[in-house]
Protein backbone atom coordinates (compact mmCIF):
# COMPACT_ATOMS: atom_id res chain seq x y z
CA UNK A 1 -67.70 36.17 -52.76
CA UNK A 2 -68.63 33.92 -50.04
CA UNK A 3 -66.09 32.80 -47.60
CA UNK A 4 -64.57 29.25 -48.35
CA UNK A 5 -65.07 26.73 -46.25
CA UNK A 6 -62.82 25.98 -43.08
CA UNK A 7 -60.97 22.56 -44.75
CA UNK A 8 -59.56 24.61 -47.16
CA UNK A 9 -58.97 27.64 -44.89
CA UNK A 10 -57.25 24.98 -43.07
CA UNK A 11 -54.52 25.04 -46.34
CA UNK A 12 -53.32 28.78 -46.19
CA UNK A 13 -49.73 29.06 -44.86
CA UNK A 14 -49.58 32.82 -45.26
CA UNK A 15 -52.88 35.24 -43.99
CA UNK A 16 -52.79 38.87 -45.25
CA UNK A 17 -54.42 41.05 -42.95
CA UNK A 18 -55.50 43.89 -45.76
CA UNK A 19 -56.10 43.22 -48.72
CA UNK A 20 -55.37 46.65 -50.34
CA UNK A 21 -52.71 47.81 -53.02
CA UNK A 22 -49.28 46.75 -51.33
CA UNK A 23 -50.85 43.78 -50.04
CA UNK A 24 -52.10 42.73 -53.52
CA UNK A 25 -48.22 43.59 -54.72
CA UNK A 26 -47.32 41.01 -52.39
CA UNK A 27 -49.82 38.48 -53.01
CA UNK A 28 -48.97 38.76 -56.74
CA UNK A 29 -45.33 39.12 -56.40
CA UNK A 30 -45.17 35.53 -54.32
CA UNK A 31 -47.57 33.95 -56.72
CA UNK A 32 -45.06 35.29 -59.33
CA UNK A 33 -42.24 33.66 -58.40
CA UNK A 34 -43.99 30.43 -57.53
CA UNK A 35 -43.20 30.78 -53.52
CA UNK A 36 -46.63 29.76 -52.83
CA UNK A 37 -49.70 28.29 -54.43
CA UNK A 38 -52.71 30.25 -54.67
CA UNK A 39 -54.50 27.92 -52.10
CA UNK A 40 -51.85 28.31 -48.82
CA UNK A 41 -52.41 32.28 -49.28
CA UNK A 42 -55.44 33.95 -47.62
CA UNK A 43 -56.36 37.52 -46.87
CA UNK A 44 -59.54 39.33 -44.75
CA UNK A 45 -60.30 42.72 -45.09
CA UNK A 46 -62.78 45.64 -43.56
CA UNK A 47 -66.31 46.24 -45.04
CA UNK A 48 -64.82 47.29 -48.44
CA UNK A 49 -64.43 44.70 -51.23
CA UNK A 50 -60.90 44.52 -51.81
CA UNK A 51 -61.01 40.75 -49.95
CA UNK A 52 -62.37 39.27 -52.32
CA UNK A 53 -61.90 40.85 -55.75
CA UNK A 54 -58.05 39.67 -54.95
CA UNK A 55 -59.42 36.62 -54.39
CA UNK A 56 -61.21 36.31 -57.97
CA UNK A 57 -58.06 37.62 -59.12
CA UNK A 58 -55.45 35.31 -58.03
CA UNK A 59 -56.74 32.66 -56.99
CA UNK A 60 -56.25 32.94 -53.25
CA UNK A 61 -58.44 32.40 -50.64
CA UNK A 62 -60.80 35.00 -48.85
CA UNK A 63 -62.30 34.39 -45.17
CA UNK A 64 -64.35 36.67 -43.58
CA UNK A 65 -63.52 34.76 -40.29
CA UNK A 66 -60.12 36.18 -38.80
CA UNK A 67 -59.73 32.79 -37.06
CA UNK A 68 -60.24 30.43 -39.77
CA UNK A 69 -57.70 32.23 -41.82
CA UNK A 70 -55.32 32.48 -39.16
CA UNK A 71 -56.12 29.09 -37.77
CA UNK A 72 -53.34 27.36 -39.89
CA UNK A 73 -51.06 30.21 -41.77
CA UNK A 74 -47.55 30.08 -39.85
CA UNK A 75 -46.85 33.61 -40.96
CA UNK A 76 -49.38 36.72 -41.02
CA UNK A 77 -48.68 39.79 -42.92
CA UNK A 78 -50.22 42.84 -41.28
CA UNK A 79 -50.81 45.54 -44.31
CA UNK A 80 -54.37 47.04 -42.65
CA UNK A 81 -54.29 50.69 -42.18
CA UNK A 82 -52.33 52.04 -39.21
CA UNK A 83 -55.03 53.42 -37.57
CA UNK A 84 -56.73 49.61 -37.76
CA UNK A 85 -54.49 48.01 -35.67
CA UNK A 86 -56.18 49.37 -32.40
CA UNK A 87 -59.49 48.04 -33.15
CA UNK A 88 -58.01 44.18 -34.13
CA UNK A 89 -60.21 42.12 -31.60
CA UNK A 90 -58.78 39.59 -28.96
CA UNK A 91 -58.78 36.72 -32.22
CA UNK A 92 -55.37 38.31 -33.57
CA UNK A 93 -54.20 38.29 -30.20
CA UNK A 94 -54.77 34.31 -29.74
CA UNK A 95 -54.65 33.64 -33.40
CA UNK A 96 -50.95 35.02 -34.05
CA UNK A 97 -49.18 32.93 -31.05
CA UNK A 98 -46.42 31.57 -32.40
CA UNK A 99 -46.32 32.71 -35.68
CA UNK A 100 -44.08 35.23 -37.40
CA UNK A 101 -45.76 38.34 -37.78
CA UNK A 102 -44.67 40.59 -40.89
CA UNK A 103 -46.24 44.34 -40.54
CA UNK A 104 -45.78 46.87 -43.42
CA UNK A 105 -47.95 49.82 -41.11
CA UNK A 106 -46.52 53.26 -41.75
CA UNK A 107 -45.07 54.62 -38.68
CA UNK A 108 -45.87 51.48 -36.54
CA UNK A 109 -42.80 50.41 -34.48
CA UNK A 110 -41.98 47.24 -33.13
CA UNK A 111 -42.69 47.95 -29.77
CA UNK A 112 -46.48 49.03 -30.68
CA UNK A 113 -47.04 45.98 -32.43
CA UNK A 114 -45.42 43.63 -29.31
CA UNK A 115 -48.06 45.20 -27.09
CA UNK A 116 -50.86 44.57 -29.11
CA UNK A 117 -49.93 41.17 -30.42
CA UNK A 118 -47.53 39.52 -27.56
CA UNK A 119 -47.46 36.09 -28.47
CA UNK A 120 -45.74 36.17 -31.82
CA UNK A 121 -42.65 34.13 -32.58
CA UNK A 122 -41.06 37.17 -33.77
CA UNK A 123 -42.20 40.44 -35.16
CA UNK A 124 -40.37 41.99 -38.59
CA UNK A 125 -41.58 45.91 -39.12
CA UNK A 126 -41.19 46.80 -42.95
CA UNK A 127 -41.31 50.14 -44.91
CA UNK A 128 -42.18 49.28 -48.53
CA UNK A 129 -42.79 51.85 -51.13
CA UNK A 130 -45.52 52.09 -54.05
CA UNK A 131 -43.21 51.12 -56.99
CA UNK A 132 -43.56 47.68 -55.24
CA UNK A 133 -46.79 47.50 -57.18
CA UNK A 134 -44.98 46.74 -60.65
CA UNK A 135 -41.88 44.45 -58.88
CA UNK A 136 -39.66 47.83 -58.55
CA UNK A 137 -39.72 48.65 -55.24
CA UNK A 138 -37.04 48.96 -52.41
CA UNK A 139 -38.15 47.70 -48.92
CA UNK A 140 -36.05 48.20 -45.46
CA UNK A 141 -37.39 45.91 -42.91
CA UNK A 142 -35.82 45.40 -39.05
CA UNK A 143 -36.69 42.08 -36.41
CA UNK A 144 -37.90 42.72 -33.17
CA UNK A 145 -35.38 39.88 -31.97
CA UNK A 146 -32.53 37.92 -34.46
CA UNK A 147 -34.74 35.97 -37.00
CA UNK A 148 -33.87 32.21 -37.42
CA UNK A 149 -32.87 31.70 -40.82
CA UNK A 150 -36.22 30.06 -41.85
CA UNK A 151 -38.38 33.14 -41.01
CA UNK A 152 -35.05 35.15 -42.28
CA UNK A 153 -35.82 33.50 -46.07
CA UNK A 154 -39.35 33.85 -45.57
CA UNK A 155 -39.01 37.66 -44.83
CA UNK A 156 -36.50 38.26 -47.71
CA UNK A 157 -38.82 35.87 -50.03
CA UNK A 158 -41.95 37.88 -49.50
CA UNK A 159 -40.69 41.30 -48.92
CA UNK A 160 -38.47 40.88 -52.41
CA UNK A 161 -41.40 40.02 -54.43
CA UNK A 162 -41.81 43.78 -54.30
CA UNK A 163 -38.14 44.59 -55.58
CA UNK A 164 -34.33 45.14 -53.43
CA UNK A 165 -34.69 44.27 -49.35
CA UNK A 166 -32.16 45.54 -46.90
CA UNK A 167 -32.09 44.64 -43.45
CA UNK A 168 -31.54 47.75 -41.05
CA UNK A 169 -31.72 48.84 -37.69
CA UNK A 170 -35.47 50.03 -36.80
CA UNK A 171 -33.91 53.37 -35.96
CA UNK A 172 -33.04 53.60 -39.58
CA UNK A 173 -36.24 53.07 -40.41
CA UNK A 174 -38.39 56.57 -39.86
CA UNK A 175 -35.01 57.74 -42.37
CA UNK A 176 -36.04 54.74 -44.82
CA UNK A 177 -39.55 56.57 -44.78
CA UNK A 178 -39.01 59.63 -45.71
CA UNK A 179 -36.19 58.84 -48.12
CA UNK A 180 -37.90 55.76 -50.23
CA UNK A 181 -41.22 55.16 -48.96
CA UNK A 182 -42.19 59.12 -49.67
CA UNK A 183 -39.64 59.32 -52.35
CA UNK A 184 -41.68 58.33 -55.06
CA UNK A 185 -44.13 61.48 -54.93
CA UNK A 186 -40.98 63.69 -54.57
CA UNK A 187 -39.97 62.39 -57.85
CA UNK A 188 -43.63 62.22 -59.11
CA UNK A 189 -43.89 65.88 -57.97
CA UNK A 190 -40.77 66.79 -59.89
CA UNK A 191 -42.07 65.47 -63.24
CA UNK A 192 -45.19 67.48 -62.46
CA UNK A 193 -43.65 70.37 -62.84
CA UNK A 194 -41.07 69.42 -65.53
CA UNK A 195 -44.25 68.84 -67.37
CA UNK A 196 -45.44 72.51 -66.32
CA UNK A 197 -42.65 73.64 -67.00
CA UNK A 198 -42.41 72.31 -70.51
CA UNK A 199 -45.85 73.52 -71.16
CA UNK A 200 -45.13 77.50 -70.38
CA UNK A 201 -42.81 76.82 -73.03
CA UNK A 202 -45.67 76.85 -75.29
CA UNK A 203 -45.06 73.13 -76.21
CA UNK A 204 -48.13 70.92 -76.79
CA UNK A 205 -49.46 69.06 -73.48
CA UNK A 206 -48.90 65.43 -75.10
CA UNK A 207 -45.30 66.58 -76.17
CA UNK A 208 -44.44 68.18 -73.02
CA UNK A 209 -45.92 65.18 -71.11
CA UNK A 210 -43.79 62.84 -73.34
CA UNK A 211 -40.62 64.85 -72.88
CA UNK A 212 -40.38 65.21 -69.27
CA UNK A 213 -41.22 61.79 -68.81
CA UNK A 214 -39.16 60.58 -71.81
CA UNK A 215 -35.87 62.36 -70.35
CA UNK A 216 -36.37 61.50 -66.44
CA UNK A 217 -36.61 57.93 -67.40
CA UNK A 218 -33.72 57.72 -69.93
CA UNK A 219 -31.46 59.91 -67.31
CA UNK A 220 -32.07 57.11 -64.82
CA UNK A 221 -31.07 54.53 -67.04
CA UNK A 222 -28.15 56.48 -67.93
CA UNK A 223 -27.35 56.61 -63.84
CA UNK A 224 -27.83 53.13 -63.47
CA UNK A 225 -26.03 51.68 -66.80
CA UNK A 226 -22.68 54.17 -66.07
CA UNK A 227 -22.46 53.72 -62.44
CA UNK A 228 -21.54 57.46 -62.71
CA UNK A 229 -21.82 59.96 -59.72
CA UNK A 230 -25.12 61.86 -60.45
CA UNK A 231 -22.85 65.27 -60.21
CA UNK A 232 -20.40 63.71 -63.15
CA UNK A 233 -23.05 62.80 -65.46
CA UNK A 234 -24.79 66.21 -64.55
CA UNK A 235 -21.55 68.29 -65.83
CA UNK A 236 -21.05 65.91 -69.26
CA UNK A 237 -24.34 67.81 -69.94
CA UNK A 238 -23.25 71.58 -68.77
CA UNK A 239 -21.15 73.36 -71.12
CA UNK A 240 -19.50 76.62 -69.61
CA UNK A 241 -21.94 79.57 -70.44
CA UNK A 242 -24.51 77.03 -72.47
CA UNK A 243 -28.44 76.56 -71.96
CA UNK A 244 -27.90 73.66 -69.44
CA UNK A 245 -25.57 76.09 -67.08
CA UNK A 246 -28.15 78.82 -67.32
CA UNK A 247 -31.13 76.24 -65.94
CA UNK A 248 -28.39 75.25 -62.81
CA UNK A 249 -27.59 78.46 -62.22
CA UNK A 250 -31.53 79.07 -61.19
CA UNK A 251 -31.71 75.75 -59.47
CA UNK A 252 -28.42 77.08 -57.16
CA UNK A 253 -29.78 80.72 -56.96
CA UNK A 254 -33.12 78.68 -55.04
CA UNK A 255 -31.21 76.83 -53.09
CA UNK A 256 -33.08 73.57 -54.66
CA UNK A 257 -30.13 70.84 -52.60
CA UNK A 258 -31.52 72.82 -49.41
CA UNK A 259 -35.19 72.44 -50.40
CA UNK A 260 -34.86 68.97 -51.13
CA UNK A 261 -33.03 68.32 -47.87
CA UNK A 262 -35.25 70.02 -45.85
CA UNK A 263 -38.10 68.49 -47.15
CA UNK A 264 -37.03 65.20 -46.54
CA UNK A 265 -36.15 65.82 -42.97
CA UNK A 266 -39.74 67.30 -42.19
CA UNK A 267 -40.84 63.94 -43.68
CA UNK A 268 -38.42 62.20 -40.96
CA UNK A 269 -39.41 63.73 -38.45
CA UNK A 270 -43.55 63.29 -39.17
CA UNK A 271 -42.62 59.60 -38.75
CA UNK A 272 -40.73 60.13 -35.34
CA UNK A 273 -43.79 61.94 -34.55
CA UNK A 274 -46.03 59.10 -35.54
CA UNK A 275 -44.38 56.22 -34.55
CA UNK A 276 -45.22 57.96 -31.16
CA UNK A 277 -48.92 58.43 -31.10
């Protein structure tokens, strides 16, 4: 798809920088929920075609040239890959004075992104996670300085077209990592092997499949519709010397809380680790 031309680059209010899966969530979830039209969002990407297949998709506009899209956007949403924000030539630099700057880069802290892009009215660092992609994420975001409370809406409007938004302290935010934005493979890793599990029952692969995802969903709607501690609703299914007691009993005996906990700090402290590089 050919770049449009500059008078109606000249129309985009918000430029996405990537154009990949969470930046598509985005673009959608906006569109959505009517906070923009489909001609005041643009996006640019790399040599692969994700540009401008979410262009055909939505409606939005794609721009090969980094300063025609940025030329009139007031707000730029950086969701490249982490590794691509070194090699972003001296047009972002010029380009993004002025405007507020919105980055969802794993492991990319504020003060990275201030010394590659100086001239930004403000800077907002965000840690999304992939259930985003259907409108159910959870997003933690933190301002390099206090945002006015324009660019405040604008961050909560775009950010919550993925799902929840709280606003946290950016050293909370290598925590927010490893507990939502890896959280979803811990929980797609559980229902892996749930599923295995079933299976070595000698259940049928559909029927284990089913089951294990069947139960993990209805047990979080169960959570969420009791407003129950996980522990309470977790006993109202153990009776003393029963089936459910004898599974617990194996999860204890491996020290699964200690697993769980460990694994999540290793997680926090990759990010530290990152954020430093």
């Amino acid at each position: 798809m050919a770049a449009l031309p500059y008078d109606a680059a000249n129309m985009i209010q918000v430029a996405f920088v990537g154009a990949g899966k969470m930046a598509s969530a985005m673009v959608r979830g906006v569109l959505s929920r009517q906070l923009y039209q489909p001609a005041q969002i643009g996006c640019i990407c790399g040599t692969d075609p994700t540009g401008p297949a979410l262009a055909a998709q939505t409606g939005i506009i794609y721009e090969a040239d980094p300063a025609k899209l940025l030329g009139a956007a007031d707000i730029v949403v950086l969701a490249c890959k982490p590794q691509q924000l070194a090699t972003l030539d001296a047009t972002y630099v010029t380009q993004t004075k002025g405007k507020l700057l919105l980055s969802i880069l794993a492991g990319t802290p504020l003060a990275k992104l201030a010394a590659k892009l100086p001239h930004t009215r403000n800077l907002v660092r965000a840690m999304p996670n992939t259930p985003g992609q259907i409108g159910a994420g959870i997003t933690a975001y933190s301002a390099r300085t206090a945002l006015s409370a324009a660019d405040h809406q604008i961050v909560e409007n775009i950010l919550g077209s993925l799902g929840p938004v709280l606003e946290l302290p950016e050293s909370d935010i290598d925590a927010v990592t490893a507990v939502s934005g890896s959280g979803p493979a811990y929980l797609f890793e559980f229902v892996a092997a749930f599923r295995a599990a079933a299976l070595a029952t000698g259940l049928p692969p559909a029927i284990a499949e089913k089951l294990a995802l069947e139960t993990v969903r209805g047990s979080i709607k169960l959570l969420e519709a009791t407003s129950e501690d996980p522990e309470k609703l977790r006993d109202a299914v153990t009776s003393p010397g029963g089936t459910t007691e004898a599974a617990l009993k194996v999860f204890q005996a491996g020290n699964f809380r200690q697993i769980f906990a460990d694994a999540v700090a290793a997680a926090c402290r990759r990010s530290e680790e990152l954020a430093k590089l």
